[in-house]
N, C-alpha and C. Protein backbone atom coordinates (compact mmCIF):
# COMPACT_ATOMS: atom_id res chain seq x y z
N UNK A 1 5.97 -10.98 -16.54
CA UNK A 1 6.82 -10.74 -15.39
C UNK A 1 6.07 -11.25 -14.15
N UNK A 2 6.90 -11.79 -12.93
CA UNK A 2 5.80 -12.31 -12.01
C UNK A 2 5.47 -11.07 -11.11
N UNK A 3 4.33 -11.00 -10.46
CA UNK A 3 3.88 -10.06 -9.90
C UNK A 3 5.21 -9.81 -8.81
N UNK A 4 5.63 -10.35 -7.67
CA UNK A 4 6.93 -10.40 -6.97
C UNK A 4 7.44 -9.09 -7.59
N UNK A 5 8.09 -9.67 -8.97
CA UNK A 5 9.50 -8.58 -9.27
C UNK A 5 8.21 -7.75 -10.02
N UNK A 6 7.56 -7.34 -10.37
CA UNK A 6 6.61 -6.33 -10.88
C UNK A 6 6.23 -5.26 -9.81
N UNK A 7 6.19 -5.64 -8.59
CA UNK A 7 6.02 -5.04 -7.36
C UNK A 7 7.41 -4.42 -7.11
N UNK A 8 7.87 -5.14 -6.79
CA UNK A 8 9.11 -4.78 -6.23
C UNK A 8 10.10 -3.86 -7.26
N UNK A 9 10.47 -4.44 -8.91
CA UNK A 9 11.19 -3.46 -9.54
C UNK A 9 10.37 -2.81 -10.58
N UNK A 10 9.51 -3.66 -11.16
CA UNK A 10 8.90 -2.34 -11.59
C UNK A 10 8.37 -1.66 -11.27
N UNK A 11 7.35 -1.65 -10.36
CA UNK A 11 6.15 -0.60 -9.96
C UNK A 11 7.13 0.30 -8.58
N UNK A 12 7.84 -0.23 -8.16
CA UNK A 12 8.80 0.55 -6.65
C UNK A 12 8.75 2.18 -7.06
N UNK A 13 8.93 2.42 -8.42
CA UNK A 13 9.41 4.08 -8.20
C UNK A 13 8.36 4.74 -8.11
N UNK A 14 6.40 3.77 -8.44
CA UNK A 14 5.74 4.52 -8.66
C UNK A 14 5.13 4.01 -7.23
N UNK A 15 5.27 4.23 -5.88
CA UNK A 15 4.82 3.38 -4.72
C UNK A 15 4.80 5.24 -3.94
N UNK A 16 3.30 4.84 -3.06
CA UNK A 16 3.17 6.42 -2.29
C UNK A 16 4.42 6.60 -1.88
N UNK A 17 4.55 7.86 -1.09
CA UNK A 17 5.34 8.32 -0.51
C UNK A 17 5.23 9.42 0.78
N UNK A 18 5.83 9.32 1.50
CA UNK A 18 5.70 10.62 2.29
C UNK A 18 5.17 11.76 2.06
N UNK A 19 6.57 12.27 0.62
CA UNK A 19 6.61 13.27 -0.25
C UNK A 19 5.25 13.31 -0.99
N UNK A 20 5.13 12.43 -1.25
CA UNK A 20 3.25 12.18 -2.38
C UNK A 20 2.66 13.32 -1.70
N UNK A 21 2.26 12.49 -0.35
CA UNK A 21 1.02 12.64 0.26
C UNK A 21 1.23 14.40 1.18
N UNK A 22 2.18 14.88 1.28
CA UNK A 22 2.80 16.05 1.56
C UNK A 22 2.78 16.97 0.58
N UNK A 23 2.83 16.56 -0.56
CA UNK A 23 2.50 17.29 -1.80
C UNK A 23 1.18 17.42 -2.25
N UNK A 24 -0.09 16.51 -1.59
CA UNK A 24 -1.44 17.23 -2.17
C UNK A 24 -1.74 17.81 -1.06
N UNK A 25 -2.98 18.43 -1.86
CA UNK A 25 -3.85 19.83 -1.34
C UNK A 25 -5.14 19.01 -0.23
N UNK A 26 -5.10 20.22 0.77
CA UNK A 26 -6.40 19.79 1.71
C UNK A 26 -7.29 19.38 0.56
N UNK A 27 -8.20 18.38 1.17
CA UNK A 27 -9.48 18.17 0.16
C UNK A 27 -8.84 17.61 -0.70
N UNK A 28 -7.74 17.38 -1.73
CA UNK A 28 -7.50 16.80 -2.41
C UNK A 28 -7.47 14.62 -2.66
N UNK A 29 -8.07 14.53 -3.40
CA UNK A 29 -8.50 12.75 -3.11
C UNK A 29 -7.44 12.30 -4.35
N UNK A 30 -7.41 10.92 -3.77
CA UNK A 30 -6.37 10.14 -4.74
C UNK A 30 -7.12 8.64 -4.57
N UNK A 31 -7.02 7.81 -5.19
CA UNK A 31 -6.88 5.82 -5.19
C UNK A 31 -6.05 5.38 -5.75
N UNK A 32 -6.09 4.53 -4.39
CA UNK A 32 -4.83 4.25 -4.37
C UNK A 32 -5.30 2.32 -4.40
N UNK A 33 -4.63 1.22 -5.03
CA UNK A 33 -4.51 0.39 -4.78
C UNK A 33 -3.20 -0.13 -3.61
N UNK A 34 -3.71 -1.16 -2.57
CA UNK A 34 -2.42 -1.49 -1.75
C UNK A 34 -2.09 -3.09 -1.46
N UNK A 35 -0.74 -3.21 -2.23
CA UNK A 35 -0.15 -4.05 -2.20
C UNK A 35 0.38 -4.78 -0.76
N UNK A 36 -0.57 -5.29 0.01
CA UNK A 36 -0.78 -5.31 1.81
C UNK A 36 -0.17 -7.02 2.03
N UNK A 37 0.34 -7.54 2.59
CA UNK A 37 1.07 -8.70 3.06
C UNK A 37 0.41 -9.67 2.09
N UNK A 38 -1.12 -9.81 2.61
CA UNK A 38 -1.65 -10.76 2.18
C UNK A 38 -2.09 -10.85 -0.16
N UNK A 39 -1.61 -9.82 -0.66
CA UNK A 39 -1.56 -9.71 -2.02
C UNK A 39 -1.19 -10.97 -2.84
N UNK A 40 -0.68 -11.69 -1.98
CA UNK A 40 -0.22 -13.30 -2.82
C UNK A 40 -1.45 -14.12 -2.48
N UNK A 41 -2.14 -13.62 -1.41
CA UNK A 41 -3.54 -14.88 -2.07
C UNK A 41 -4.08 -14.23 -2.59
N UNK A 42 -4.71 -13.24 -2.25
CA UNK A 42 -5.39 -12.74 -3.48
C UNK A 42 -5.92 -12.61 -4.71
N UNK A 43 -3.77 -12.32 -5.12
CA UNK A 43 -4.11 -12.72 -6.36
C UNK A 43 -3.88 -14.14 -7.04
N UNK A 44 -3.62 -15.12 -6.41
CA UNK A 44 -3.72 -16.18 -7.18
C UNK A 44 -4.77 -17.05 -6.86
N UNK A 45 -5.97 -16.54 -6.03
CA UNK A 45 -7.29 -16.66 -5.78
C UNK A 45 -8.10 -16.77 -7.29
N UNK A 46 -8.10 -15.15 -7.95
CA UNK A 46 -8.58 -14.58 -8.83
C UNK A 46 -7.56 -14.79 -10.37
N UNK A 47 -6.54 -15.44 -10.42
CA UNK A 47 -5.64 -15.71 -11.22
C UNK A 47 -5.33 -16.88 -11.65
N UNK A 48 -4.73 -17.35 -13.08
CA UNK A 48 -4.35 -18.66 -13.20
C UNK A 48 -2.86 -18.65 -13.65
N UNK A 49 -2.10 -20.06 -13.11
CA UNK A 49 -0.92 -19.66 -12.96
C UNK A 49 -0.06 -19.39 -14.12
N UNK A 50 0.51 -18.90 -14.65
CA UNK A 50 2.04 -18.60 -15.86
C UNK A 50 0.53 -17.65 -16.83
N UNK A 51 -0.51 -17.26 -16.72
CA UNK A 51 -1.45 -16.86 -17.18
C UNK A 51 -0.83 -15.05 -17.29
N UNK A 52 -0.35 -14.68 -18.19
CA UNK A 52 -0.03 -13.02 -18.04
C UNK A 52 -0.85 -12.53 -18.50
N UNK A 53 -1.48 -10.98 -17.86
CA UNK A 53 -2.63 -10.30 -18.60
C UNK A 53 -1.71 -8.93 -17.59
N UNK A 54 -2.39 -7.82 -18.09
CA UNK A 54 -2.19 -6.52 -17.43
C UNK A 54 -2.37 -6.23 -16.01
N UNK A 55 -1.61 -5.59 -15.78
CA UNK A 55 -1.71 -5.27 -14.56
C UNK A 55 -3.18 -4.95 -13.54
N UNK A 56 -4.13 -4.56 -14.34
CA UNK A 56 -5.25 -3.62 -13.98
C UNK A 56 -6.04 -4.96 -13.71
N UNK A 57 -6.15 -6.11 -14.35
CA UNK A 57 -6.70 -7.51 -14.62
C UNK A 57 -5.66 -8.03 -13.56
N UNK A 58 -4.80 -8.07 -13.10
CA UNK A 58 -4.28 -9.11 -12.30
C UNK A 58 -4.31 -8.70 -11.05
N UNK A 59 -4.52 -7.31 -10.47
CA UNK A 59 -4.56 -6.78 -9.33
C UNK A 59 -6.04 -7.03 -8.63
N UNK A 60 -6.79 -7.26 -9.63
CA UNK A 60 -7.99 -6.62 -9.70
C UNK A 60 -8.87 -7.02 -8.40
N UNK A 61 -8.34 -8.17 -7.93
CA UNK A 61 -9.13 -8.48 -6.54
C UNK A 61 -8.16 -7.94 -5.36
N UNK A 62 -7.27 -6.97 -5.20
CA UNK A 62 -6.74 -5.94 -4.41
C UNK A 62 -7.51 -5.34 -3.50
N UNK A 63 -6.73 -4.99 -2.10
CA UNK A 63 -7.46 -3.74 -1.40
C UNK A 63 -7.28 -2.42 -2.28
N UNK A 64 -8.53 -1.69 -2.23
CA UNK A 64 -7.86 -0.26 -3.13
C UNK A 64 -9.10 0.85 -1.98
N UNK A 65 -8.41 1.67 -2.31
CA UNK A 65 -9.31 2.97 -1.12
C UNK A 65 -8.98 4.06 -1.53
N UNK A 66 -9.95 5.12 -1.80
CA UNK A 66 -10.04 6.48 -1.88
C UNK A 66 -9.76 7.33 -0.65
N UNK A 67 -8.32 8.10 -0.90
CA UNK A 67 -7.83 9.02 0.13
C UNK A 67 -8.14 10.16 -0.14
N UNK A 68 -8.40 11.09 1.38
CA UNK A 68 -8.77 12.32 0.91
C UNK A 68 -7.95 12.93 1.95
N UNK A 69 -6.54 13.68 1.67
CA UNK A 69 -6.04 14.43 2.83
C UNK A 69 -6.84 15.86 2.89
N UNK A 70 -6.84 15.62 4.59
CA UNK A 70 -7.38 16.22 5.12
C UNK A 70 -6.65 16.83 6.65
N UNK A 71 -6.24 17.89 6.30
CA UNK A 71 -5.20 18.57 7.39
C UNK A 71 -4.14 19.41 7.04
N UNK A 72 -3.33 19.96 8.29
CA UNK A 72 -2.98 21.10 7.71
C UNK A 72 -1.58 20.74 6.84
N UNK A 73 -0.92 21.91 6.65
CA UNK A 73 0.24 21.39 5.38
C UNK A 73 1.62 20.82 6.49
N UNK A 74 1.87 19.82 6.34
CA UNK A 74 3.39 18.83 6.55
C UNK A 74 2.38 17.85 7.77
N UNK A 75 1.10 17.36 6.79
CA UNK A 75 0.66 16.24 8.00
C UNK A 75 0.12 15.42 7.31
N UNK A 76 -0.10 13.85 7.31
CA UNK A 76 -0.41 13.11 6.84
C UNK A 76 -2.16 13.01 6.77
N UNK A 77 -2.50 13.71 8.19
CA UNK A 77 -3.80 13.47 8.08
C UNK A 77 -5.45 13.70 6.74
N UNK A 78 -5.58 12.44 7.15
CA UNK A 78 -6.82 12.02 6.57
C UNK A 78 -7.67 11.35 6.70
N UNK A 79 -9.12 11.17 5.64
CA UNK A 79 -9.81 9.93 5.65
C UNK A 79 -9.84 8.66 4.20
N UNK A 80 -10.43 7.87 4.77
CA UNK A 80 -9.88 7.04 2.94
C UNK A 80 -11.42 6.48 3.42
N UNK A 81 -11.76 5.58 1.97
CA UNK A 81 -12.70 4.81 2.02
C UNK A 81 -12.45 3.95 1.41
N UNK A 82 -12.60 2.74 2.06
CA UNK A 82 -12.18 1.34 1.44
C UNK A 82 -13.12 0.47 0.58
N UNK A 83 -12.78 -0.14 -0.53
CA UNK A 83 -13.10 -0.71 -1.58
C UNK A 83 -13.63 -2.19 -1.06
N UNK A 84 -14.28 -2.67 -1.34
CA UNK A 84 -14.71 -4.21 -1.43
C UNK A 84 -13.71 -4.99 -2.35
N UNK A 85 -13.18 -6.16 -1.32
CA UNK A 85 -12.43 -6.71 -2.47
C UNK A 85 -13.44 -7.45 -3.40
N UNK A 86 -12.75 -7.21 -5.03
CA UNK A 86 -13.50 -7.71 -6.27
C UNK A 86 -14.30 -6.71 -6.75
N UNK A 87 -14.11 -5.35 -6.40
CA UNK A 87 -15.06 -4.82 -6.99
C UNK A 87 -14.20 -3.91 -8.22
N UNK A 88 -13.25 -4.38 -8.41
CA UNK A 88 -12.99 -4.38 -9.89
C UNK A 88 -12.19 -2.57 -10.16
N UNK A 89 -12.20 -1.73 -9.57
CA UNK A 89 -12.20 -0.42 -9.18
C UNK A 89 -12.99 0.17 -10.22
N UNK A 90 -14.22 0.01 -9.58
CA UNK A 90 -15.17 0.60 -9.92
C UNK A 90 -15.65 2.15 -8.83
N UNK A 91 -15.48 3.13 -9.54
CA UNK A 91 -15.48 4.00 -9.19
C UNK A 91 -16.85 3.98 -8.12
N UNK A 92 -17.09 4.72 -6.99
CA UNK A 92 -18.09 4.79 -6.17
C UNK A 92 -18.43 3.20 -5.36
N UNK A 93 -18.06 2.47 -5.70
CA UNK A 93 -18.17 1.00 -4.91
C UNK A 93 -17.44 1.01 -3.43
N UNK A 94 -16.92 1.90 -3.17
CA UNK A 94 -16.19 1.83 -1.72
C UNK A 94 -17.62 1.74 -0.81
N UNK A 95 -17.21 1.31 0.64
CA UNK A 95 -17.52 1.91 1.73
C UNK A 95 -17.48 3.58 2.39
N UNK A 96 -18.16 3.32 3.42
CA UNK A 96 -17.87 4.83 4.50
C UNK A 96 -17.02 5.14 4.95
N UNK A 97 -16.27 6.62 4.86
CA UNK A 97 -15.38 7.19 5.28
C UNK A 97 -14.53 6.38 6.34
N UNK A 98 -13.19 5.79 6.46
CA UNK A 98 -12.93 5.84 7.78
C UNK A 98 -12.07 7.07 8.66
N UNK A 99 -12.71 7.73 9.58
CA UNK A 99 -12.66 9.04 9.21
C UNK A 99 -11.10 9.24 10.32
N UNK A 100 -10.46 8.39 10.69
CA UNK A 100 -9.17 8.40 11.61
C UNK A 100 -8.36 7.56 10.94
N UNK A 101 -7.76 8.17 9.76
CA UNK A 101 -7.43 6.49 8.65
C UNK A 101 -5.77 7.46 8.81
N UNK A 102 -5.00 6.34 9.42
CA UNK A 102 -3.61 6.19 9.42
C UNK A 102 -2.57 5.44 8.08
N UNK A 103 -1.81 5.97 7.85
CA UNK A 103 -1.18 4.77 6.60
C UNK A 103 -0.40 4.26 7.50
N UNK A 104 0.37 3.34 6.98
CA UNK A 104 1.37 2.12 7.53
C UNK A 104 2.76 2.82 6.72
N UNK A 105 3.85 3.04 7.25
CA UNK A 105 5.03 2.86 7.43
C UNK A 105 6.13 1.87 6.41
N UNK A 106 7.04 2.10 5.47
CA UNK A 106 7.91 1.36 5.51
C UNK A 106 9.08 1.64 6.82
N UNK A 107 9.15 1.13 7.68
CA UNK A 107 10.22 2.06 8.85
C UNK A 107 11.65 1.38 8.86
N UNK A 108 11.89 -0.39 7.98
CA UNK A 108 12.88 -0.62 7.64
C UNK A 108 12.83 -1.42 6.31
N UNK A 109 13.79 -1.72 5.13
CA UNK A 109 13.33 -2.29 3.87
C UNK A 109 12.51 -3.39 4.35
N UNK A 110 11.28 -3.60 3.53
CA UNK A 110 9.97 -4.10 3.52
C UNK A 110 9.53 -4.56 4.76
N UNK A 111 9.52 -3.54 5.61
CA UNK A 111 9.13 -3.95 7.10
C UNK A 111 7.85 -2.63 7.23
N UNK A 112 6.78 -3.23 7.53
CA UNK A 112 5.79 -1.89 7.62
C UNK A 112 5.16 -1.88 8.93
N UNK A 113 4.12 -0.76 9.36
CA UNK A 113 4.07 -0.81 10.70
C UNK A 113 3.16 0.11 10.36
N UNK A 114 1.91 0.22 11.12
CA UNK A 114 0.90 1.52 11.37
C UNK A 114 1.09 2.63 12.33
N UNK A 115 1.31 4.18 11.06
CA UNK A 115 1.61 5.38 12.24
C UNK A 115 0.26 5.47 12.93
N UNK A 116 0.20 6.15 14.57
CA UNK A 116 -0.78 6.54 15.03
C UNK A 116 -1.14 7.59 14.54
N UNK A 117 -2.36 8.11 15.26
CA UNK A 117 -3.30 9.43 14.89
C UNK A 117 -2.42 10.79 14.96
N UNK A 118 -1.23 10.91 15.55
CA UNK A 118 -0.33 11.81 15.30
C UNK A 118 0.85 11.77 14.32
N UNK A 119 1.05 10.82 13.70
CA UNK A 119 1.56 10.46 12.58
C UNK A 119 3.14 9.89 13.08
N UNK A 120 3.01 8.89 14.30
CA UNK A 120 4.18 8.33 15.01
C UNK A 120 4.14 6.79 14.92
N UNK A 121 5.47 5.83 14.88
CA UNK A 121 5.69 4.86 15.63
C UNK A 121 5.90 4.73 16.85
N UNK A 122 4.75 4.10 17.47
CA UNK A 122 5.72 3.66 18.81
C UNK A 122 6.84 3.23 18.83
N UNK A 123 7.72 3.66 20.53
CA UNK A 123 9.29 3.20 20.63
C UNK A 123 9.21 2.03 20.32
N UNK A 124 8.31 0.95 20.37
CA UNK A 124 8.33 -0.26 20.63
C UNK A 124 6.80 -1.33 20.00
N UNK A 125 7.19 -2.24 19.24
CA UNK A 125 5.56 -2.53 19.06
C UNK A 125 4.93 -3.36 20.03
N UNK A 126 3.82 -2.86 20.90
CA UNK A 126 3.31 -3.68 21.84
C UNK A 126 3.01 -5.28 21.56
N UNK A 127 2.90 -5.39 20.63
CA UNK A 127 2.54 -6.97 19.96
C UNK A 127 4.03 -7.64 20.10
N UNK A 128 5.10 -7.44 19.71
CA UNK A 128 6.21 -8.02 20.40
C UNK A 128 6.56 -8.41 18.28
N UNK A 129 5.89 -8.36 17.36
CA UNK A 129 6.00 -8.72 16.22
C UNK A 129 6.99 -7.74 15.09
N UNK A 130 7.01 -6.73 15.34
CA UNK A 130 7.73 -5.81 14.93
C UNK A 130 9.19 -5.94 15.52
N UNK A 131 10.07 -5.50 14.77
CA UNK A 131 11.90 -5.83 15.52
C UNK A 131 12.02 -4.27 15.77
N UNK A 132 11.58 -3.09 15.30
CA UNK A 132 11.78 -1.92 15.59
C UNK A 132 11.93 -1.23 17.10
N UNK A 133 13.17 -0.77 17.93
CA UNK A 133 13.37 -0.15 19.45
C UNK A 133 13.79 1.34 18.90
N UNK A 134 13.33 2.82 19.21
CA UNK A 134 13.89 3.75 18.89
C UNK A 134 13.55 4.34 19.94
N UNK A 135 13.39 3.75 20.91
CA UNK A 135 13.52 4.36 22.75
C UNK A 135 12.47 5.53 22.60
N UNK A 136 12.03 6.17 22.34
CA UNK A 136 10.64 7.02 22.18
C UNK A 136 10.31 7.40 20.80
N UNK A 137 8.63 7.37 21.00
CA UNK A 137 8.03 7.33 19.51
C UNK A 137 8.76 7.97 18.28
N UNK A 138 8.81 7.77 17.24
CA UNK A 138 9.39 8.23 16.10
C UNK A 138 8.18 8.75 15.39
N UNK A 139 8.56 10.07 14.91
CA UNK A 139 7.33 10.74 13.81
C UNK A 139 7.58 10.39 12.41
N UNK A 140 6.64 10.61 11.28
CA UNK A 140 7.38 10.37 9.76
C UNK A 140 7.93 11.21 9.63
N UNK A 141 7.93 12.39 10.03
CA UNK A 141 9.00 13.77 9.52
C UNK A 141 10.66 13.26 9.77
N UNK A 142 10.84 12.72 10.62
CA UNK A 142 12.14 12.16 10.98
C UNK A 142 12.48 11.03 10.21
N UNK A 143 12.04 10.47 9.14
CA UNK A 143 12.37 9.28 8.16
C UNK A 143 12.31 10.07 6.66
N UNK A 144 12.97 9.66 5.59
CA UNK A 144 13.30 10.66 4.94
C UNK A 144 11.92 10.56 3.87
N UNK A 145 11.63 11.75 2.65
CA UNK A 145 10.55 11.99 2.45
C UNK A 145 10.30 10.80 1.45
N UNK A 146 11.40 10.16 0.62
CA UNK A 146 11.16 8.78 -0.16
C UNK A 146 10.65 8.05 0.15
N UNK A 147 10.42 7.65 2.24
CA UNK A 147 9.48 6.84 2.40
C UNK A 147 8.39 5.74 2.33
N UNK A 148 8.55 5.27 1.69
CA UNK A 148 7.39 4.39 0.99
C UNK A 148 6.10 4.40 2.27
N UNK A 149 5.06 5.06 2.00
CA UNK A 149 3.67 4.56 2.67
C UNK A 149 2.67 3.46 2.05
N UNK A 150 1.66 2.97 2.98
CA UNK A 150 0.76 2.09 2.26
C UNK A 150 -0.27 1.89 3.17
N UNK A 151 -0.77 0.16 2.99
CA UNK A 151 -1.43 -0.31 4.10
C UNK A 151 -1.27 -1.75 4.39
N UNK A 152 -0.13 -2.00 5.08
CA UNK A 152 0.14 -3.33 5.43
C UNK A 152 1.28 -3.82 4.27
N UNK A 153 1.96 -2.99 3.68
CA UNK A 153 2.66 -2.90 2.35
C UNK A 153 2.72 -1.67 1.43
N UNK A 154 2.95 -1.61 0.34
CA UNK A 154 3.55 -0.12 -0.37
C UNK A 154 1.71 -0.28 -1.27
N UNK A 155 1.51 1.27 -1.49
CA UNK A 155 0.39 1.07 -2.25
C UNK A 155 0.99 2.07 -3.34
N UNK A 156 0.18 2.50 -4.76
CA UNK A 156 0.07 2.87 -5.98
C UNK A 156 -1.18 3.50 -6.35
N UNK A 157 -1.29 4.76 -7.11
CA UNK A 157 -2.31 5.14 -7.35
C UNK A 157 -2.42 4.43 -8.53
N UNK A 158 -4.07 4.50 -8.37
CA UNK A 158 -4.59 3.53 -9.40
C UNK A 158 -4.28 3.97 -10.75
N UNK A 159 -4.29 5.66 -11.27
CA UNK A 159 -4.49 5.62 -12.51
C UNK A 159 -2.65 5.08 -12.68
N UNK A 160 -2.30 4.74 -12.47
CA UNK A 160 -0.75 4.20 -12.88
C UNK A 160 -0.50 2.92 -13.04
N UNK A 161 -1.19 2.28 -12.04
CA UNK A 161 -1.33 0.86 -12.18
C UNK A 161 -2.26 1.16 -13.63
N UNK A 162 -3.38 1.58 -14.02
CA UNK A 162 -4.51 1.13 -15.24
C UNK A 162 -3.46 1.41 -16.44
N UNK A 163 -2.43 2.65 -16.47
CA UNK A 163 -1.56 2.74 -17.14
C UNK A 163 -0.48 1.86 -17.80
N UNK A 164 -0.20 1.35 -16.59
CA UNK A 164 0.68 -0.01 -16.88
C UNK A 164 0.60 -1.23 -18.18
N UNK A 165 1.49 -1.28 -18.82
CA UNK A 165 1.27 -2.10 -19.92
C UNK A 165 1.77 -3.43 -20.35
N UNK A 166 2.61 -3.44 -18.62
CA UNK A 166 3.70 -4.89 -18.55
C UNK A 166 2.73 -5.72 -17.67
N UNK A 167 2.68 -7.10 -18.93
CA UNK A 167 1.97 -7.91 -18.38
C UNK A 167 2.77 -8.51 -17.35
N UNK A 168 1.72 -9.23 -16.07
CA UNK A 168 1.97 -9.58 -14.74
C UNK A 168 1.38 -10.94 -15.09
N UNK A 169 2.08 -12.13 -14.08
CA UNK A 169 1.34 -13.04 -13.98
C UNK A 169 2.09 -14.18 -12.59
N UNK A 170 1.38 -14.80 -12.18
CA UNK A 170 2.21 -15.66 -11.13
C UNK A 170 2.96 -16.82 -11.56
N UNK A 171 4.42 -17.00 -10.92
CA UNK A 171 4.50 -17.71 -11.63
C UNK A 171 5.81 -19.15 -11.22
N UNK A 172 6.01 -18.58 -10.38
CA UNK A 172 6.93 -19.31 -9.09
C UNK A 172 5.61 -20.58 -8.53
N UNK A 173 6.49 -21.58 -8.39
CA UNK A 173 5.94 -22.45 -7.47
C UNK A 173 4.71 -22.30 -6.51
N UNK A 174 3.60 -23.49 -6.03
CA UNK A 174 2.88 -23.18 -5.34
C UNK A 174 3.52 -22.81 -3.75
N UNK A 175 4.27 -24.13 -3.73
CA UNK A 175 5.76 -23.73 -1.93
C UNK A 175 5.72 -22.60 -2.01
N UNK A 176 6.01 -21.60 -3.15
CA UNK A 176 6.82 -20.60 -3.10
C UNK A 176 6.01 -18.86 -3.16
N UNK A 177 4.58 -19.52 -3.71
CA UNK A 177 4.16 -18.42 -4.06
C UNK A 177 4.07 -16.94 -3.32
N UNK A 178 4.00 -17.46 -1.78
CA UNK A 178 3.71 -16.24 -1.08
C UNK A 178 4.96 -15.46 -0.20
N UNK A 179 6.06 -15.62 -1.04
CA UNK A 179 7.06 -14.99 -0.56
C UNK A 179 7.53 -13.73 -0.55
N UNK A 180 7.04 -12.97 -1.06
CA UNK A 180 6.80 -11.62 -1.35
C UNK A 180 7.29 -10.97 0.32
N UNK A 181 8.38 -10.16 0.76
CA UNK A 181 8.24 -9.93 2.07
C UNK A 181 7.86 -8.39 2.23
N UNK A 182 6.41 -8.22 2.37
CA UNK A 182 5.94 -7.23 2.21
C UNK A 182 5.11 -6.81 3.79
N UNK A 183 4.73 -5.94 4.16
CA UNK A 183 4.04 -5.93 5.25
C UNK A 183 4.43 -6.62 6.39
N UNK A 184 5.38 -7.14 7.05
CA UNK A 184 5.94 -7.66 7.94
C UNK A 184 6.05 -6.92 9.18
């Protein structure tokens, strides 16, 4: 299957969520791999083309980061620690805490955006790159709990991706490869 529709229809039901991350416990940690704009070089960096292998093997040069919510109950807050790309998710290979770590937003289909430290969109994105106007900041509580979160795109906890047993592989055109409209 090409990674594209592997992302998009297969793996979609298993993609964070609002609800996820509202549902664990203070202190509670998760890894998460994230499927972030740039996932089409990536993986066909580390990949060869019409080449199918598992999911866990084709992701494998991915951003992935250990989340640890941290805050009180109906808040997103936390810290994560981010992975080196290529390091294969190897347990303990991350970096240092980033200890003000925001997720990114789906806020319209595959349009993502980074909440601030209070867990809001601005009315408006100062960069002028975002199409989103909701005349004053929007919180995630006000978007419904299906939500898709990530970072720069929808992410997945890892043990689901290692689970996965449908081989992935690229497989569309080079023109074409990075069409994926993810993180926008």
């Amino acid at each position: 299957m090409d990674y594209n529709r592997w992302i998009e229809e297969h793996s979609r039901s298993r993609h964070l969520t609002i609800a996820d991350v509202l549902a664990m416990q203070n202190g509670e940690s998760a890894h998460f791999v994230l499927f972030c704009r740039n996932i089409c070089d990536f993986v066909t960096e580390t990949n060869s083309p019409q080449s199918a292998v598992l999911p866990a093997d084709f992701f494998r040069a991915a951003y992935h980061m250990q989340y640890t919510k941290k805050g009180p109950d109906g808040s997103l807050d936390g810290s994560a620690s981010f992975y080196a790309r290529g390091s294969d998710f190897v347990p303990g290979a991350h970096g240092p805490p980033v200890t003000m770590f925001t997720f990114d937003i789906e806020y319209a289909p595959d349009q993502w955006y980074p909440l601030d430290a209070e867990g809001n969109l601005p009315s408006t994105d100062p960069q002028g790159i975002a199409t989103f106007n909701f005349g004053s900041p929007k919180s995630f509580k006000s978007f419904p709990l299906a939500t898709r979160l990530g970072g720069r795109g929808p992410a997945m906890k890892l043990e689901d991706l290692l689970a996965d047993t449908v081989a992935v592989a690229w497989t569309m055109p080079e023109s074409q490869r990075c069409d994926l409209q993810i993180g926008g």
